[in-house]
PDB file of N, CA and C in Angstrom:
ATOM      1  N   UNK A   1      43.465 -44.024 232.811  1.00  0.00           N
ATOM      2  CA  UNK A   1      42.751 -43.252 233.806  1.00  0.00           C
ATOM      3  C   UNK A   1      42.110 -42.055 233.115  1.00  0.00           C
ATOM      4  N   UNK A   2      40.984 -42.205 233.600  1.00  0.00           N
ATOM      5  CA  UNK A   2      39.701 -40.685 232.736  1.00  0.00           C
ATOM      6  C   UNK A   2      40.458 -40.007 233.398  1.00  0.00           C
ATOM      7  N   UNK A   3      40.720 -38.289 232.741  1.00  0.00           N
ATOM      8  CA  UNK A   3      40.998 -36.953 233.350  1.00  0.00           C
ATOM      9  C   UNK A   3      40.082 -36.585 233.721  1.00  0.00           C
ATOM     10  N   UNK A   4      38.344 -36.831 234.028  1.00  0.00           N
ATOM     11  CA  UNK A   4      37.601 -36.454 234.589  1.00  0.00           C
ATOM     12  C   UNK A   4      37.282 -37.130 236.017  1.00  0.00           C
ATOM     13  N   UNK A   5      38.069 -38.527 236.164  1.00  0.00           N
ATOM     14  CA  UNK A   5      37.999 -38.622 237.277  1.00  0.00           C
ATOM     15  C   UNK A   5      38.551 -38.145 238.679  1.00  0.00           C
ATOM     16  N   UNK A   6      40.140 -37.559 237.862  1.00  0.00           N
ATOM     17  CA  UNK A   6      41.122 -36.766 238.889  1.00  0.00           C
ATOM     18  C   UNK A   6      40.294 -35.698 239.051  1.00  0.00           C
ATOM     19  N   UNK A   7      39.792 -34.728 238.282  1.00  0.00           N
ATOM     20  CA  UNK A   7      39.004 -33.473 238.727  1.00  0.00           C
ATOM     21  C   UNK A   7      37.755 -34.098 239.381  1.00  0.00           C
ATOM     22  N   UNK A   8      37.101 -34.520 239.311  1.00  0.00           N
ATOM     23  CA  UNK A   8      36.479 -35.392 240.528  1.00  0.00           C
ATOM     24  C   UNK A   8      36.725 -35.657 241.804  1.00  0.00           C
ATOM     25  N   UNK A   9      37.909 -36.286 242.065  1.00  0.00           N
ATOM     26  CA  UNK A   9      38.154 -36.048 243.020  1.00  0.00           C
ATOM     27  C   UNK A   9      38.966 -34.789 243.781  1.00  0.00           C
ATOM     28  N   UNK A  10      39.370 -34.181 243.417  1.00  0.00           N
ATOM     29  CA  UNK A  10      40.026 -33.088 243.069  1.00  0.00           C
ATOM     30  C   UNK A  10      38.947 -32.287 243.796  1.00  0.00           C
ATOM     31  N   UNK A  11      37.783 -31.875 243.350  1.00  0.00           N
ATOM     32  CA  UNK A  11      36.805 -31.094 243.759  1.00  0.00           C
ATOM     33  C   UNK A  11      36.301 -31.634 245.028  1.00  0.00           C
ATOM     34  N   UNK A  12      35.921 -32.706 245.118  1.00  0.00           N
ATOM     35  CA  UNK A  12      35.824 -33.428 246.335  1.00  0.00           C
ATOM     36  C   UNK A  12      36.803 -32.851 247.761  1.00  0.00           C
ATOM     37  N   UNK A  13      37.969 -32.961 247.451  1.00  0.00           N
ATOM     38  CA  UNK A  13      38.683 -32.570 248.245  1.00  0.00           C
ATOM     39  C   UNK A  13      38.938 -30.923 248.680  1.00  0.00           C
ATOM     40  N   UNK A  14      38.161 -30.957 247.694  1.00  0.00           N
ATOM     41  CA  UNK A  14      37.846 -29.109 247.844  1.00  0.00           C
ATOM     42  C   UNK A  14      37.147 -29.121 248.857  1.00  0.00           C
ATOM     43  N   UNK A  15      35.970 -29.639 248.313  1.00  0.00           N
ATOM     44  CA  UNK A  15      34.907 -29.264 248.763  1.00  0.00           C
ATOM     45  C   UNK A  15      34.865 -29.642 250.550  1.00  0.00           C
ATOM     46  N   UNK A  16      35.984 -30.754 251.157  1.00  0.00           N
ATOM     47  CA  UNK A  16      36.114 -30.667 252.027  1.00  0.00           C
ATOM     48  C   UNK A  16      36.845 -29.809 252.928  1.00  0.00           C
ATOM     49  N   UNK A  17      37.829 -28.978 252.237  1.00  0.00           N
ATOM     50  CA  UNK A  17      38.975 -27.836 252.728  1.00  0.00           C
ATOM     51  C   UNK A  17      37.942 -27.230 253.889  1.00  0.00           C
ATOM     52  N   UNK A  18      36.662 -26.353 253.717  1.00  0.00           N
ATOM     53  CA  UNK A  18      36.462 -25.777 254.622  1.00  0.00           C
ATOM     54  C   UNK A  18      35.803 -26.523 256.192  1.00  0.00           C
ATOM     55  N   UNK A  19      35.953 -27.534 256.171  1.00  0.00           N
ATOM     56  CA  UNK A  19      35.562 -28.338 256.842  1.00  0.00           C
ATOM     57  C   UNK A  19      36.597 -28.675 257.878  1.00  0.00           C
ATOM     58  N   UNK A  20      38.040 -29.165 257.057  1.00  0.00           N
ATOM     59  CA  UNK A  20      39.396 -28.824 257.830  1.00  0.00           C
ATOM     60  C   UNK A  20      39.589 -27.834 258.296  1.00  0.00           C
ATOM     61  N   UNK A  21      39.522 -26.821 257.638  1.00  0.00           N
ATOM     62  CA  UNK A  21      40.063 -26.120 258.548  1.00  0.00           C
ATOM     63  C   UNK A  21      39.438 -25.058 259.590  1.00  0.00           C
ATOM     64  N   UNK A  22      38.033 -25.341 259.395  1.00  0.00           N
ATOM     65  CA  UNK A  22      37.322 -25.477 260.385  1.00  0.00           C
ATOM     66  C   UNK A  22      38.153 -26.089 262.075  1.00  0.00           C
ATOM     67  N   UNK A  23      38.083 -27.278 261.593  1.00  0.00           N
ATOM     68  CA  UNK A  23      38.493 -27.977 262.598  1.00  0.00           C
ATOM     69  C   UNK A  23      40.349 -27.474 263.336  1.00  0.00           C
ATOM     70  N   UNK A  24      40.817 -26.630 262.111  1.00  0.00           N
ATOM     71  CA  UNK A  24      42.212 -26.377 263.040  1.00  0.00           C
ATOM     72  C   UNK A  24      42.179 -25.081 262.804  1.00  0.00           C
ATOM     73  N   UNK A  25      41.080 -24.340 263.505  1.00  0.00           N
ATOM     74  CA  UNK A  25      41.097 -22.485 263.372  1.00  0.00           C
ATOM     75  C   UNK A  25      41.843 -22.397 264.387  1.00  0.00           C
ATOM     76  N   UNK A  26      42.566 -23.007 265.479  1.00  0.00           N
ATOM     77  CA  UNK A  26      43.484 -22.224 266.453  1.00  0.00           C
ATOM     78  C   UNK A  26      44.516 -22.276 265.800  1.00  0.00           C
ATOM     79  N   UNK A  27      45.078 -23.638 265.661  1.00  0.00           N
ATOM     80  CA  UNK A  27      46.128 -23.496 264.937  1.00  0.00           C
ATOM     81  C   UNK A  27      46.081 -22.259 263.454  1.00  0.00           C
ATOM     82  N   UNK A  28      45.735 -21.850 262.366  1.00  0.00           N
ATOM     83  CA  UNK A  28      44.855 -21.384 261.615  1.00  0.00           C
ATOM     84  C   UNK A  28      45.667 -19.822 262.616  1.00  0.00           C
ATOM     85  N   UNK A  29      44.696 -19.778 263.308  1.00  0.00           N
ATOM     86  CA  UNK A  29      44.501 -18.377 263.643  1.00  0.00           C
ATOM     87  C   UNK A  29      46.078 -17.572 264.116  1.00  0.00           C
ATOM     88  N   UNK A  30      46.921 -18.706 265.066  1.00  0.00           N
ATOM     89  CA  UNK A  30      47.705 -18.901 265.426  1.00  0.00           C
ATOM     90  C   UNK A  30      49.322 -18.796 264.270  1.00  0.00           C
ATOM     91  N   UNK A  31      48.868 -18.963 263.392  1.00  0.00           N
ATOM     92  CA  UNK A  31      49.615 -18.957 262.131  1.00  0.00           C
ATOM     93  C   UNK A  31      49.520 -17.808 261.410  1.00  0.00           C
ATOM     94  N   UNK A  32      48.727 -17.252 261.200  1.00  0.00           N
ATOM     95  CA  UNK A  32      48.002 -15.888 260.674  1.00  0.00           C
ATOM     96  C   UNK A  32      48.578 -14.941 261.555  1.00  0.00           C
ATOM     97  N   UNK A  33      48.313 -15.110 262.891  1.00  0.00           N
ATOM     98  CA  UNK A  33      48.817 -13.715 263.554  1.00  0.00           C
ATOM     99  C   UNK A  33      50.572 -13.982 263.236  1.00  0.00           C
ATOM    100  N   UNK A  34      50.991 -14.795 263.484  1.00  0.00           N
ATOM    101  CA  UNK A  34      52.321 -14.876 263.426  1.00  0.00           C
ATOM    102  C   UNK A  34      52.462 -14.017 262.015  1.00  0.00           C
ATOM    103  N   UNK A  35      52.128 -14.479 260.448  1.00  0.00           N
ATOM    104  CA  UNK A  35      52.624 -14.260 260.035  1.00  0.00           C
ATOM    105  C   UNK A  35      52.329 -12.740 259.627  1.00  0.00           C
ATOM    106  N   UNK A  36      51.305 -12.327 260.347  1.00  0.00           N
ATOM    107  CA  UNK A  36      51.132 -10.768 260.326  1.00  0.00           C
ATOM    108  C   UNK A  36      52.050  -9.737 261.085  1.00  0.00           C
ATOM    109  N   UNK A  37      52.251 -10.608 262.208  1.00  0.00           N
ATOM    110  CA  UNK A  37      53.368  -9.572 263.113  1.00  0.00           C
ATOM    111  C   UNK A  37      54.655  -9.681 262.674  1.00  0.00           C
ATOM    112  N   UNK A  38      54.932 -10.642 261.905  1.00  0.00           N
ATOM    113  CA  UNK A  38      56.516 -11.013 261.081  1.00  0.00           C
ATOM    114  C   UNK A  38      56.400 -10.062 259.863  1.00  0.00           C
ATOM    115  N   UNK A  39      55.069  -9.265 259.640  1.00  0.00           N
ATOM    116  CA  UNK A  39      55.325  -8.784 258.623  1.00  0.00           C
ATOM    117  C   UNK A  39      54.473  -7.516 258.355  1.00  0.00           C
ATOM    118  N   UNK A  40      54.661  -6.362 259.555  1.00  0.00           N
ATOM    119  CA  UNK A  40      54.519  -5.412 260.138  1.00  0.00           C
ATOM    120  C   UNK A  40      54.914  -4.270 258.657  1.00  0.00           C
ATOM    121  N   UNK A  41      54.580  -3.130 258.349  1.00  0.00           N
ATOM    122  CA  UNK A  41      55.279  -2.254 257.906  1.00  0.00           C
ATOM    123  C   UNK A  41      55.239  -2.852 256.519  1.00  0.00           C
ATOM    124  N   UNK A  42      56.985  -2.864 255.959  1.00  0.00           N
ATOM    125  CA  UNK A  42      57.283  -3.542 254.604  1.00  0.00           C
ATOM    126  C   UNK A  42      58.377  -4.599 254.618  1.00  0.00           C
ATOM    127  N   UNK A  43      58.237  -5.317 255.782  1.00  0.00           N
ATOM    128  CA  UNK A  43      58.787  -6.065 256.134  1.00  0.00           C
ATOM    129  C   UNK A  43      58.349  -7.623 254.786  1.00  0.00           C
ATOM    130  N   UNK A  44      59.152  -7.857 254.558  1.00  0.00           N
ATOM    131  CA  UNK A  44      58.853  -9.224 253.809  1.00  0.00           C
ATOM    132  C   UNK A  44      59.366 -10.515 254.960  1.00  0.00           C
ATOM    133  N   UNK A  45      58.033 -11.538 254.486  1.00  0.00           N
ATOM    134  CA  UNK A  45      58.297 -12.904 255.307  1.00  0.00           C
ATOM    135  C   UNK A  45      59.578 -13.570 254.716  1.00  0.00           C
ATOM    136  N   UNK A  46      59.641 -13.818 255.844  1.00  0.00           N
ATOM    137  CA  UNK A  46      60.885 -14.731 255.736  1.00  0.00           C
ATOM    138  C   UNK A  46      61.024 -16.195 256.255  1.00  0.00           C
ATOM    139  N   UNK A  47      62.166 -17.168 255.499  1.00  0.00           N
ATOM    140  CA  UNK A  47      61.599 -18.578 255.803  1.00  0.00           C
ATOM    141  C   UNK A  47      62.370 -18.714 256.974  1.00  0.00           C
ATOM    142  N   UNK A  48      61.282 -19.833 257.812  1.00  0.00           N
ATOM    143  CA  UNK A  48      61.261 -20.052 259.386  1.00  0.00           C
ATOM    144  C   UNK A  48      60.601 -18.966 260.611  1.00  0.00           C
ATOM    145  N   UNK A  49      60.064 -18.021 260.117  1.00  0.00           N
ATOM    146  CA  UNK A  49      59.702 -17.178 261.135  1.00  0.00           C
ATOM    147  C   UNK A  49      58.937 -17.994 261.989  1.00  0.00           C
ATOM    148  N   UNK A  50      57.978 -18.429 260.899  1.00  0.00           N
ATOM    149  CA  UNK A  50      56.680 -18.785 262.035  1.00  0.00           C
ATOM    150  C   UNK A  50      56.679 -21.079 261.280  1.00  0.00           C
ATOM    151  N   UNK A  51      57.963 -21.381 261.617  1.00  0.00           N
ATOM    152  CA  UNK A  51      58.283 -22.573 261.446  1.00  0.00           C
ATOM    153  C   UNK A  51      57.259 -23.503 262.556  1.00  0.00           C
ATOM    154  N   UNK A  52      57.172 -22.730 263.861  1.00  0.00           N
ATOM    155  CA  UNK A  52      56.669 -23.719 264.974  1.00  0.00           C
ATOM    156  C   UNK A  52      54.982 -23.825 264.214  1.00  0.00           C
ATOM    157  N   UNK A  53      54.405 -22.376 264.051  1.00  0.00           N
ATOM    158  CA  UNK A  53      52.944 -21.913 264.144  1.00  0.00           C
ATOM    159  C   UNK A  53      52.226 -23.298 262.925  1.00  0.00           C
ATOM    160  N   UNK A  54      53.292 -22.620 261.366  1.00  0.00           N
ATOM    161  CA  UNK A  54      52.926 -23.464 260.569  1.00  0.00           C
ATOM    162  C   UNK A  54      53.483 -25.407 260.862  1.00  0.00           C
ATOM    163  N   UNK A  55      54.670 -25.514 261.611  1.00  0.00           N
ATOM    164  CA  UNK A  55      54.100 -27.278 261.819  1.00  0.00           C
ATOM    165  C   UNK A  55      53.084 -27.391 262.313  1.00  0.00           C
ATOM    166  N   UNK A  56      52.690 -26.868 263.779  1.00  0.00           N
ATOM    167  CA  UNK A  56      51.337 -27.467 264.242  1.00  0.00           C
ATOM    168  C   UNK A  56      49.949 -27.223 262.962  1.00  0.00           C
ATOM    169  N   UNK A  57      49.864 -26.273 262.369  1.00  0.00           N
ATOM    170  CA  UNK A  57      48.779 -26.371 261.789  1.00  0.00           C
ATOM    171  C   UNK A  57      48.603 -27.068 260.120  1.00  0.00           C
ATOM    172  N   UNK A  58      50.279 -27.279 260.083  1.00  0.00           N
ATOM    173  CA  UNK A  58      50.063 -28.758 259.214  1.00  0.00           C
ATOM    174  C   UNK A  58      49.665 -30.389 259.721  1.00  0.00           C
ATOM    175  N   UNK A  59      50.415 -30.134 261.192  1.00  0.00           N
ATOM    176  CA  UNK A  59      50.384 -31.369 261.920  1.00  0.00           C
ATOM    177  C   UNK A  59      48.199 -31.592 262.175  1.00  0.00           C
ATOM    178  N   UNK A  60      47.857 -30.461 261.842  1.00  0.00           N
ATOM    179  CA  UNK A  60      46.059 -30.609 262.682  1.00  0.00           C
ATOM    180  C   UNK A  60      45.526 -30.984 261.007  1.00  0.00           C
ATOM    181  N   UNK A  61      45.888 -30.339 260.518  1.00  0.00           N
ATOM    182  CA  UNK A  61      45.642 -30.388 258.843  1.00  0.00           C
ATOM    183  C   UNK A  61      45.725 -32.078 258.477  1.00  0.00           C
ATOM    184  N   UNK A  62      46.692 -32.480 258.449  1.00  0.00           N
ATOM    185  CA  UNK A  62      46.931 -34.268 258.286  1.00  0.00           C
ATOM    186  C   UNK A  62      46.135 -35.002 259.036  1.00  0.00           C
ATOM    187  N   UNK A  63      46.278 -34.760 260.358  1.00  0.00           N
ATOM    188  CA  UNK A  63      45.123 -35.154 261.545  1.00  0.00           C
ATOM    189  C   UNK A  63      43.990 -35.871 260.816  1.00  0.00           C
ATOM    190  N   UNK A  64      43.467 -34.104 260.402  1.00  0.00           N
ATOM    191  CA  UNK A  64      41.932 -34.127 260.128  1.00  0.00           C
ATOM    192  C   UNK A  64      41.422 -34.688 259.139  1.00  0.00           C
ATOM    193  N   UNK A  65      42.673 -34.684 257.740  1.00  0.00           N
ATOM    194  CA  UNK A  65      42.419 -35.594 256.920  1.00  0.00           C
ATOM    195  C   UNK A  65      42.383 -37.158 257.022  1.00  0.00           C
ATOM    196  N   UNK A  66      42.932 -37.273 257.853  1.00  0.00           N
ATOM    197  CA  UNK A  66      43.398 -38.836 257.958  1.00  0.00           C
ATOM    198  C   UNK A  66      42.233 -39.453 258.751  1.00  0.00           C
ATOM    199  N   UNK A  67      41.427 -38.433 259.938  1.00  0.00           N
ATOM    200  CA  UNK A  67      40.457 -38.975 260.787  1.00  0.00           C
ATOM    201  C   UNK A  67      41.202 -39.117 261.961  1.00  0.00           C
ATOM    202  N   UNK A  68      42.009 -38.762 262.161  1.00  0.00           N
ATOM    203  CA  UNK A  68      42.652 -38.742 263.435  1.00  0.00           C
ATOM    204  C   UNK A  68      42.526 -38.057 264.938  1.00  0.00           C
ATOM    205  N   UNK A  69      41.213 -37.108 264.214  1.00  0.00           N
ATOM    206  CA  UNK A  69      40.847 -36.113 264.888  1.00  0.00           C
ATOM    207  C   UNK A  69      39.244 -36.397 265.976  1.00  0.00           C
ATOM    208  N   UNK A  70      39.330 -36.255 267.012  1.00  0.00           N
ATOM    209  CA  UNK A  70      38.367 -36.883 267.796  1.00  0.00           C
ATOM    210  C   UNK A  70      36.942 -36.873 267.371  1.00  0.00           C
ATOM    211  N   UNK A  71      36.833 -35.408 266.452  1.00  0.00           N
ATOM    212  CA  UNK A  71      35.505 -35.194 266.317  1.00  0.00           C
ATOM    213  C   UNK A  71      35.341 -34.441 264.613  1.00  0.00           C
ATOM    214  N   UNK A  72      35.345 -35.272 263.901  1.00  0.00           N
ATOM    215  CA  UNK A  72      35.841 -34.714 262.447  1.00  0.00           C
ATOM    216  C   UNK A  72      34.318 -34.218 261.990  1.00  0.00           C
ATOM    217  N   UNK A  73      33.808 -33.140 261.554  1.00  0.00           N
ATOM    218  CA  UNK A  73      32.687 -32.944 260.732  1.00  0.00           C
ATOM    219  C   UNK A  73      31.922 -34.026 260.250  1.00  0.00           C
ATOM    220  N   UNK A  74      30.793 -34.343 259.881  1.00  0.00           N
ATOM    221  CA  UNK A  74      29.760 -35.313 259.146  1.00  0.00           C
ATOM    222  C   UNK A  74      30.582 -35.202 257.935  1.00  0.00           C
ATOM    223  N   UNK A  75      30.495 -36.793 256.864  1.00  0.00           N
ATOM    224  CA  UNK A  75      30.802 -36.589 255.926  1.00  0.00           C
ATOM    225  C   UNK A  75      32.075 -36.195 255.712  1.00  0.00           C
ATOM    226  N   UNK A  76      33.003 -36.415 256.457  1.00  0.00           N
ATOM    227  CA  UNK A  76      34.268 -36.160 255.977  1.00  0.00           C
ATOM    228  C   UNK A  76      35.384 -37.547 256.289  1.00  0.00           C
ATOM    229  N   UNK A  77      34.539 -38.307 256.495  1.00  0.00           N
ATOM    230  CA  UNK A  77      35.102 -39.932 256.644  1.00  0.00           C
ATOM    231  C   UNK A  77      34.293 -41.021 255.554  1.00  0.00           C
TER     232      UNK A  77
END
């Protein structure tokens, strides 16, 4: 296997990231605030705070990769 083909695809899959997560900015957004209010002051995150926020926005993340998603961007199938 060429090592230029893994970075190939590699970039590819980059290049689709903003496209995902496009598609799961609630979840996204929803995750973010969590982990901002968990971490107020000098508070350090801690594991499980925001366990629910981040499954769903892994669960939209897989979704979207997979095509599972009703209405996926052009070009990302």
């Amino acid at each position: 296997m060429s090592g230029s083909n893994v970075w190939s695809r590699n970039r590819e899959k980059l290049r689709l990231f903003p496209d995902l997560l496009a598609q799961c900015a609630v979840e996204a957004a929803a995750y973010g605030k969590c982990v901002a209010a968990t971490t107020t002051g000098r508070q350090e995150l801690q594991k499980d705070l925001c366990a629910k926020e981040f499954e769903a926005l892994k669960t939209c993340f897989t979704n979207a990769v997979s095509g599972k998603d009703s209405n996926p961007p052009p070009g990302l199938l």
